[in-house]
C-alpha atoms as a PDB file:
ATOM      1  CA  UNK A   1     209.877  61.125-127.628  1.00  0.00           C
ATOM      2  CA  UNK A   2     208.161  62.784-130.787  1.00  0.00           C
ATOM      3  CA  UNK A   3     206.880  60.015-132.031  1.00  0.00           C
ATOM      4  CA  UNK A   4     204.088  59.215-128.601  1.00  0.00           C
ATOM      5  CA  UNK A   5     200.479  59.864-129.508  1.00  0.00           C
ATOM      6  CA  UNK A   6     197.747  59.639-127.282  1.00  0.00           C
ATOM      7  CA  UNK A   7     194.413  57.501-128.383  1.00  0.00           C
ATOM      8  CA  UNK A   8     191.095  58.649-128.075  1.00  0.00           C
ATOM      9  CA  UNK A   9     187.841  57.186-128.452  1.00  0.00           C
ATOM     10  CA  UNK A  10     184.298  58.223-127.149  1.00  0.00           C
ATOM     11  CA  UNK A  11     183.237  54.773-127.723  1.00  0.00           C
ATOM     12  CA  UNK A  12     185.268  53.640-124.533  1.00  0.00           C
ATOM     13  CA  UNK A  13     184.748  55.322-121.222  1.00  0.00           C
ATOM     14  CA  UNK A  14     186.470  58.637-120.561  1.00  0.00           C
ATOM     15  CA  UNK A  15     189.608  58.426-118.169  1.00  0.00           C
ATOM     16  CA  UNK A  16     189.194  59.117-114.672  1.00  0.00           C
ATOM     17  CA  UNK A  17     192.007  60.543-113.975  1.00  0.00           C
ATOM     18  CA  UNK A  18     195.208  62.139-115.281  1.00  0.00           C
ATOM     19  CA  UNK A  19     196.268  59.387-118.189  1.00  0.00           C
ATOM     20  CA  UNK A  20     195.250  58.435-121.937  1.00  0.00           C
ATOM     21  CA  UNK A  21     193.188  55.701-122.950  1.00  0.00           C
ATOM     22  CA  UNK A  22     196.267  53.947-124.795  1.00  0.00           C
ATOM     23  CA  UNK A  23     199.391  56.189-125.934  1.00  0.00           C
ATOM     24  CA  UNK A  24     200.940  55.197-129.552  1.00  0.00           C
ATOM     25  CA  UNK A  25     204.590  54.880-129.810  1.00  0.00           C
ATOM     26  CA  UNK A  26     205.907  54.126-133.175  1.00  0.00           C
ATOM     27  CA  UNK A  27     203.719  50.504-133.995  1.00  0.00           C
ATOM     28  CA  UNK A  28     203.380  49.650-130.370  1.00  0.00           C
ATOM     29  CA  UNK A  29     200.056  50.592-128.334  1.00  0.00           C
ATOM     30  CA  UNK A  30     200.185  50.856-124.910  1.00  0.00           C
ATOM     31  CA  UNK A  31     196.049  50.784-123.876  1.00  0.00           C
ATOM     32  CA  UNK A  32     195.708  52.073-119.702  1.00  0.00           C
ATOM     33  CA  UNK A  33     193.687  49.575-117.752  1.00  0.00           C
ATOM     34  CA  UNK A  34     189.946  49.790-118.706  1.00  0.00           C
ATOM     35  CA  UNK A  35     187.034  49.086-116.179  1.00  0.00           C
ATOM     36  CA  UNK A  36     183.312  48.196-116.806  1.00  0.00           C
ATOM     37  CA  UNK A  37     182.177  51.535-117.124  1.00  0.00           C
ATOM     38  CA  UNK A  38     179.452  52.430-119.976  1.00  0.00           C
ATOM     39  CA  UNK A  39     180.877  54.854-121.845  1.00  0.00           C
ATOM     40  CA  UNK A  40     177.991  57.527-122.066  1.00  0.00           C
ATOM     41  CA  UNK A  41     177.727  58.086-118.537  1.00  0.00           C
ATOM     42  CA  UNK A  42     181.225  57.020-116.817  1.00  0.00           C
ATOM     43  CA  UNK A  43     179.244  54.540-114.214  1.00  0.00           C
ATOM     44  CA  UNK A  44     179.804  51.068-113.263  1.00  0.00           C
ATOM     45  CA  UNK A  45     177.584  48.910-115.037  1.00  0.00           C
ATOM     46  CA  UNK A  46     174.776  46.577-113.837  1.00  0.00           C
ATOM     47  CA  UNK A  47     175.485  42.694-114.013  1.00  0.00           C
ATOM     48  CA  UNK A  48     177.742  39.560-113.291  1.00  0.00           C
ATOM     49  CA  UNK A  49     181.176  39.287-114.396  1.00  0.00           C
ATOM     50  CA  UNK A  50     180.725  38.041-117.726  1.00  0.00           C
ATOM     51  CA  UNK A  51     178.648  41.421-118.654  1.00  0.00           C
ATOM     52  CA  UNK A  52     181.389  43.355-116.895  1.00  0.00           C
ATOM     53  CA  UNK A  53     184.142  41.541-118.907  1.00  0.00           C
ATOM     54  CA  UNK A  54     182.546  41.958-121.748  1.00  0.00           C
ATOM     55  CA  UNK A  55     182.151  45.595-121.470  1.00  0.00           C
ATOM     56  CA  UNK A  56     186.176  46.001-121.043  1.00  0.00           C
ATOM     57  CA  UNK A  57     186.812  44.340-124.031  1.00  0.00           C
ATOM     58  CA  UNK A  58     184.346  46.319-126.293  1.00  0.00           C
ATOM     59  CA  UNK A  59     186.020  49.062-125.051  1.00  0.00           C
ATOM     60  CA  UNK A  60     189.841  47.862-125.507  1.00  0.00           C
ATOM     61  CA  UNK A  61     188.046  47.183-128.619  1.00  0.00           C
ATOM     62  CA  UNK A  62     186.967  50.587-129.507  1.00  0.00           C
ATOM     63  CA  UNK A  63     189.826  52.082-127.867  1.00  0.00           C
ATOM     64  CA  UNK A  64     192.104  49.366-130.485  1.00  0.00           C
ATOM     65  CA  UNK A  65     190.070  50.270-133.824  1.00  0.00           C
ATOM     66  CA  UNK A  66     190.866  53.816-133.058  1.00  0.00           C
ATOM     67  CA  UNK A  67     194.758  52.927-132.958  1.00  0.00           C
ATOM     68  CA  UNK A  68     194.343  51.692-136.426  1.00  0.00           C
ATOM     69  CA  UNK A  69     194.153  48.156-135.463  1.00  0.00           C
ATOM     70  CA  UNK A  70     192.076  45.216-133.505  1.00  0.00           C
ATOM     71  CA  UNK A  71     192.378  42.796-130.462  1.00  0.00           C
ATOM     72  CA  UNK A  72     194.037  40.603-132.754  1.00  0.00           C
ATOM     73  CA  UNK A  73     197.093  43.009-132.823  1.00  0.00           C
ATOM     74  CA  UNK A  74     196.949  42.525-128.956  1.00  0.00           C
ATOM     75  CA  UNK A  75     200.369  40.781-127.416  1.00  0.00           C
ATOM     76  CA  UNK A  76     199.856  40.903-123.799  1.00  0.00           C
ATOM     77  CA  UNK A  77     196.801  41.754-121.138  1.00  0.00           C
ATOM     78  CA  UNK A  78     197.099  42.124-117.678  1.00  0.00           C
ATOM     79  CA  UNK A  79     193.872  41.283-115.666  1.00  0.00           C
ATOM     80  CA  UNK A  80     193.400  42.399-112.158  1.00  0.00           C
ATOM     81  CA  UNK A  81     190.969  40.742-110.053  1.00  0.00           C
ATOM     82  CA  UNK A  82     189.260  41.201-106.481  1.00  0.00           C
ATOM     83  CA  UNK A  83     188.202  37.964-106.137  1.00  0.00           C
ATOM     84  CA  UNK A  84     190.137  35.175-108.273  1.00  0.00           C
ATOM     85  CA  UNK A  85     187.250  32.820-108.119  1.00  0.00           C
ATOM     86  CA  UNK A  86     185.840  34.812-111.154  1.00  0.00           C
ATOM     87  CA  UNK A  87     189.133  33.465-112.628  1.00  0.00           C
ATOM     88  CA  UNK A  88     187.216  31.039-115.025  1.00  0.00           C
ATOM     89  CA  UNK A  89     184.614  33.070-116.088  1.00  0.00           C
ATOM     90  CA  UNK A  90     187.050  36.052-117.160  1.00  0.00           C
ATOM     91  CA  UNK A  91     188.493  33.414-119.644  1.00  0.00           C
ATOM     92  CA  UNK A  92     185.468  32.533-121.012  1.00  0.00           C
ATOM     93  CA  UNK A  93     184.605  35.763-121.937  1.00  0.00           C
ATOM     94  CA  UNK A  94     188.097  36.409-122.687  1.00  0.00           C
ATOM     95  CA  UNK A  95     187.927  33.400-125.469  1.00  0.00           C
ATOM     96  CA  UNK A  96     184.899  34.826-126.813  1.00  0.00           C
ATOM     97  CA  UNK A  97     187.282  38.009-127.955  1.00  0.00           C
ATOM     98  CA  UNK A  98     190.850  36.313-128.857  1.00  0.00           C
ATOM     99  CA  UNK A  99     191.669  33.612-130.811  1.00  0.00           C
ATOM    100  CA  UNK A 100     194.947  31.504-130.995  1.00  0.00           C
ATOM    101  CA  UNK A 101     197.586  32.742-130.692  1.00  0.00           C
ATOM    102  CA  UNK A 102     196.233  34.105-127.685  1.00  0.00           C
ATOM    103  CA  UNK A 103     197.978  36.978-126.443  1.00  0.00           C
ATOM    104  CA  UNK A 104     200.705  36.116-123.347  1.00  0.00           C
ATOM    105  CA  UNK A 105     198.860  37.360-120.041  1.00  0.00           C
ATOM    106  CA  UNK A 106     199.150  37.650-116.450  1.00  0.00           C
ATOM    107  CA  UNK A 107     196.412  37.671-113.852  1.00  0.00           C
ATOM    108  CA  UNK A 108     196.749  39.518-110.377  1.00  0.00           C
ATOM    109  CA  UNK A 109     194.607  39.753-107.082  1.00  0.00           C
ATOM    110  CA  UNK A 110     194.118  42.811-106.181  1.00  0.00           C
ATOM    111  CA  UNK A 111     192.673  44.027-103.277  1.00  0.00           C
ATOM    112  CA  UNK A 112     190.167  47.257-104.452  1.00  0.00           C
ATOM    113  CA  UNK A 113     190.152  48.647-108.331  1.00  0.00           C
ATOM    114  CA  UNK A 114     188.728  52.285-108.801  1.00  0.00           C
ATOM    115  CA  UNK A 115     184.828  52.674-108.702  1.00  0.00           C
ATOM    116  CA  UNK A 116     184.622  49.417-106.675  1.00  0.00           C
ATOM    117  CA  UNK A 117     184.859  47.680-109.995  1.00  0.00           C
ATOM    118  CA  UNK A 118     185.439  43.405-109.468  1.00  0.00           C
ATOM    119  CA  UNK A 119     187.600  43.681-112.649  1.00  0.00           C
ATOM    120  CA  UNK A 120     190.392  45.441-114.482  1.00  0.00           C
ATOM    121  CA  UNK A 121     192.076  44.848-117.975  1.00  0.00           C
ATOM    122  CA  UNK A 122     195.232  46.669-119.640  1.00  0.00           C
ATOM    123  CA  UNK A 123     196.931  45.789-123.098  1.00  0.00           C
ATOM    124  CA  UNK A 124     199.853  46.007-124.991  1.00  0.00           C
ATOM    125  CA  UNK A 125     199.604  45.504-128.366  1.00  0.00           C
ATOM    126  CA  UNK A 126     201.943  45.696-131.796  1.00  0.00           C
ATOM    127  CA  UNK A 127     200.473  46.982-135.289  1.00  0.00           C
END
């Protein structure tokens, strides 16, 4: 596959392990599950679930604008969640970053994410 290109952006945290922030193949971008780390020091960051949220999508942000394109070019998210009763508050701050047509999307309970992290987002999107 000569055509895969991995995406990199120091305005989203750092991987912590063995993977790419989002790998480009041809006009598709494949972005790797992004938790609410801040991305100067790697570390969980303080606050509720709406400040965590919001922190993964600046960075699926940042980690998009790099790939040449925006969360508008986003066509599915995954969300994993520890506890589902932050369900609702997840898609609030999710409607604060997407507009209609919102992307397709499936949410998952999960029982631990890396870091002890509540929250966990992943994205494909199409340039």
């Amino acid at each position: 596959m000569s055509n895969k290109e991995a995406i990199q952006t120091d305005q989203a945290p750092a991987p912590i392990g063995p993977y790419s922030q989002a790998v480009k193949v041809g006009e598709t971008i494949y972005l790797s599950g992004q938790i609410p780390l801040d991305p100067a020091t790697g570390e969980l960051i303080d606050g509720d679930i709406d400040a965590m949220s919001r922190r993964i999508f600046e960075s699926l942000s940042a980690v998009m604008q790099t790939a040449g394109g925006s969360l508008a070019n986003v066509v599915k998210l995954t969300i994993y969640l520890i506890d589902l009763n932050d369900f609702a508050a997840v898609n609030a701050v999710m409607a604060e970053y997407f507009d209609a047509p919102y992307p397709s999307r499936a949410t998952v309970a999960i029982a631990a994410l890396p870091k002890g992290s509540p929250v966990e987002v992943e994205a494909i999107a199409h340039l």
